[in-house]
Protein backbone atom coordinates (compact mmCIF):
# COMPACT_ATOMS: atom_id res chain seq x y z
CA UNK A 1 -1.37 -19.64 -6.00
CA UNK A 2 -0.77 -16.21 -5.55
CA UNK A 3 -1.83 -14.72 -2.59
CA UNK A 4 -1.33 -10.58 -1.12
CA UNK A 5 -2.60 -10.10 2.98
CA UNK A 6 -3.13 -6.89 3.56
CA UNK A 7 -2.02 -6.14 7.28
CA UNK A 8 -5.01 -4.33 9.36
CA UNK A 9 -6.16 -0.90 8.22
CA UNK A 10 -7.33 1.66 11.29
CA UNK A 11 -8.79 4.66 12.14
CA UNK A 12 -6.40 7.66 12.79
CA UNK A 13 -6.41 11.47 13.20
CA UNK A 14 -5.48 13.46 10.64
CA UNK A 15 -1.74 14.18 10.88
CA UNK A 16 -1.24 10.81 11.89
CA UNK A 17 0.55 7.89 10.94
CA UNK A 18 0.18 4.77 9.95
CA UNK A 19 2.22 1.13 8.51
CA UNK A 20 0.10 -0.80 6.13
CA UNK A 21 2.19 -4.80 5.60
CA UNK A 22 1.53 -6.89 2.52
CA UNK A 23 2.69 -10.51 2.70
CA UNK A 24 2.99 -12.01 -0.19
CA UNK A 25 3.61 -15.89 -1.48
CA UNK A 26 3.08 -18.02 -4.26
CA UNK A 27 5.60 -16.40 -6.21
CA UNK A 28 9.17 -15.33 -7.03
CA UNK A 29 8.48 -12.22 -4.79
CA UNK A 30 12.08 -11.18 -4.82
CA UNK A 31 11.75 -10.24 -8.76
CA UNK A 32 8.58 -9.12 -8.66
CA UNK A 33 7.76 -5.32 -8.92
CA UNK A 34 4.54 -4.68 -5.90
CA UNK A 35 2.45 -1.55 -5.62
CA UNK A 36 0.08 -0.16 -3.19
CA UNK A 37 -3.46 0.96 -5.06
CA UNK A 38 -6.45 3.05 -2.88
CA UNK A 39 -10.11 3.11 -3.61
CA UNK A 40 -11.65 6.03 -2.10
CA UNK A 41 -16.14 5.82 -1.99
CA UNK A 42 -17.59 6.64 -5.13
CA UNK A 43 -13.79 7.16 -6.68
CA UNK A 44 -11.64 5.00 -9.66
CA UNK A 45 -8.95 2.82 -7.62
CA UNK A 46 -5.81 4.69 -7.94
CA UNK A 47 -2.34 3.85 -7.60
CA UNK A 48 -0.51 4.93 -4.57
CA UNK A 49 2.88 3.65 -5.09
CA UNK A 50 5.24 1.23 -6.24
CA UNK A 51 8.42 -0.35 -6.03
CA UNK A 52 9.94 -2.39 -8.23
CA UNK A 53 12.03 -5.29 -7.94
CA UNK A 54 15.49 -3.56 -8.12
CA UNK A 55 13.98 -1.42 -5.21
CA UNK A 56 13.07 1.69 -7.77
CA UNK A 57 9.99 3.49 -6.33
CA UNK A 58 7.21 5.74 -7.82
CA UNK A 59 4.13 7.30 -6.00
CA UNK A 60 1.46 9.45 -6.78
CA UNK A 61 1.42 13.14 -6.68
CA UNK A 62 -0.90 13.00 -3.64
CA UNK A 63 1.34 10.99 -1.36
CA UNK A 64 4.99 12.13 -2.59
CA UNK A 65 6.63 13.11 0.81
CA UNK A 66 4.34 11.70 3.20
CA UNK A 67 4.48 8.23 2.29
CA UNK A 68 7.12 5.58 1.68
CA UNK A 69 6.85 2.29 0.49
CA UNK A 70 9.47 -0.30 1.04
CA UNK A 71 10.42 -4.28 0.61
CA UNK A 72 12.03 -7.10 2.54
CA UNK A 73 12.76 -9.85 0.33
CA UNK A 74 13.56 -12.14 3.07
CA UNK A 75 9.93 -11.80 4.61
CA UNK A 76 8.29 -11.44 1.12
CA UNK A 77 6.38 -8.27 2.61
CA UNK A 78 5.81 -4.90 1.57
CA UNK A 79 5.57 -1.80 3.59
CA UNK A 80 3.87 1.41 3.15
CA UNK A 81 4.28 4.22 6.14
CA UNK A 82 1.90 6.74 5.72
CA UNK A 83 2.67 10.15 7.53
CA UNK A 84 0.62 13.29 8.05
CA UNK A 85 -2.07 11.37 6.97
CA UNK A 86 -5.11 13.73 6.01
CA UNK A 87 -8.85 13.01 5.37
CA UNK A 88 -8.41 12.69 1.47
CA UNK A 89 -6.49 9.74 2.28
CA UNK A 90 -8.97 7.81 3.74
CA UNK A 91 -9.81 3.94 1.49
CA UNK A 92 -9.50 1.08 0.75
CA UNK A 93 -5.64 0.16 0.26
CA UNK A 94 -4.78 -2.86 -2.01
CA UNK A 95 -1.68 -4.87 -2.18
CA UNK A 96 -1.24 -5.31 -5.78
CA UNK A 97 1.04 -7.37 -8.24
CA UNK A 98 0.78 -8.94 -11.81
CA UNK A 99 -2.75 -8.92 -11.90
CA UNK A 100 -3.27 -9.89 -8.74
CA UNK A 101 -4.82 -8.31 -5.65
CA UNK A 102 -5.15 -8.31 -2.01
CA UNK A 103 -8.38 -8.07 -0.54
CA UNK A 104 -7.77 -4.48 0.80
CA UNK A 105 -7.31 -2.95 4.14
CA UNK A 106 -9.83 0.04 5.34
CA UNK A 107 -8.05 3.37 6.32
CA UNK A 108 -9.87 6.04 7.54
CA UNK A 109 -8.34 9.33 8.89
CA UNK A 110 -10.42 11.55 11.09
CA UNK A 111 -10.53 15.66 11.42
């Protein structure tokens, strides 16, 4: 079955950075398109950014510049560096594909 692991979240400073991993199996990972969702306290889970399987990539206005989501095919993993992180960009990030989610990783970013 399918199954996304989430690497570990953490606690950073704002202005930070920070690598969230997703390992995926259980799939044809190599033609599947992945995304990176958030899910902020109190707020609608969101979609942070995604990259398709021909390596195309999209992200939300909030994030465009500061992060970057990538693939490896040959580790079935996605990536997603997250720079200048600020407060607003602490959640709960999901590895998401086809229906299917992670369990989430906890980021929190600190004044």
């Amino acid at each position: 079955q399918v199954q996304l692991v989430e690497s570990e979240g953490g606690l950073v400073q704002a202005g930070g950075s920070l690598k969230l991993s997703c390992a995926a199996s259980g799939f044809s990972f190599k033609f599947a398109d992945m995304s990176w969702y958030r899910q902020a306290p109190g707020q609608q889970r969101e979609l942070v950014a995604r990259i398709t399987a021909l390596n195309n990539t999209k992200y939300s206005d909030s994030v465009r510049g500061r992060f970057t989501i990538s693939r490896d095919n040959n580790k079935k993993t996605i990536y997603l560096q997250m720079r200048s992180l600020k407060p607003e960009d602490t959640a709960v990030y999901y590895c998401y594909t086809n229906a299917n989610w992670g369990r989430g990783t906890q980021v929190t970013v600190s004044t």
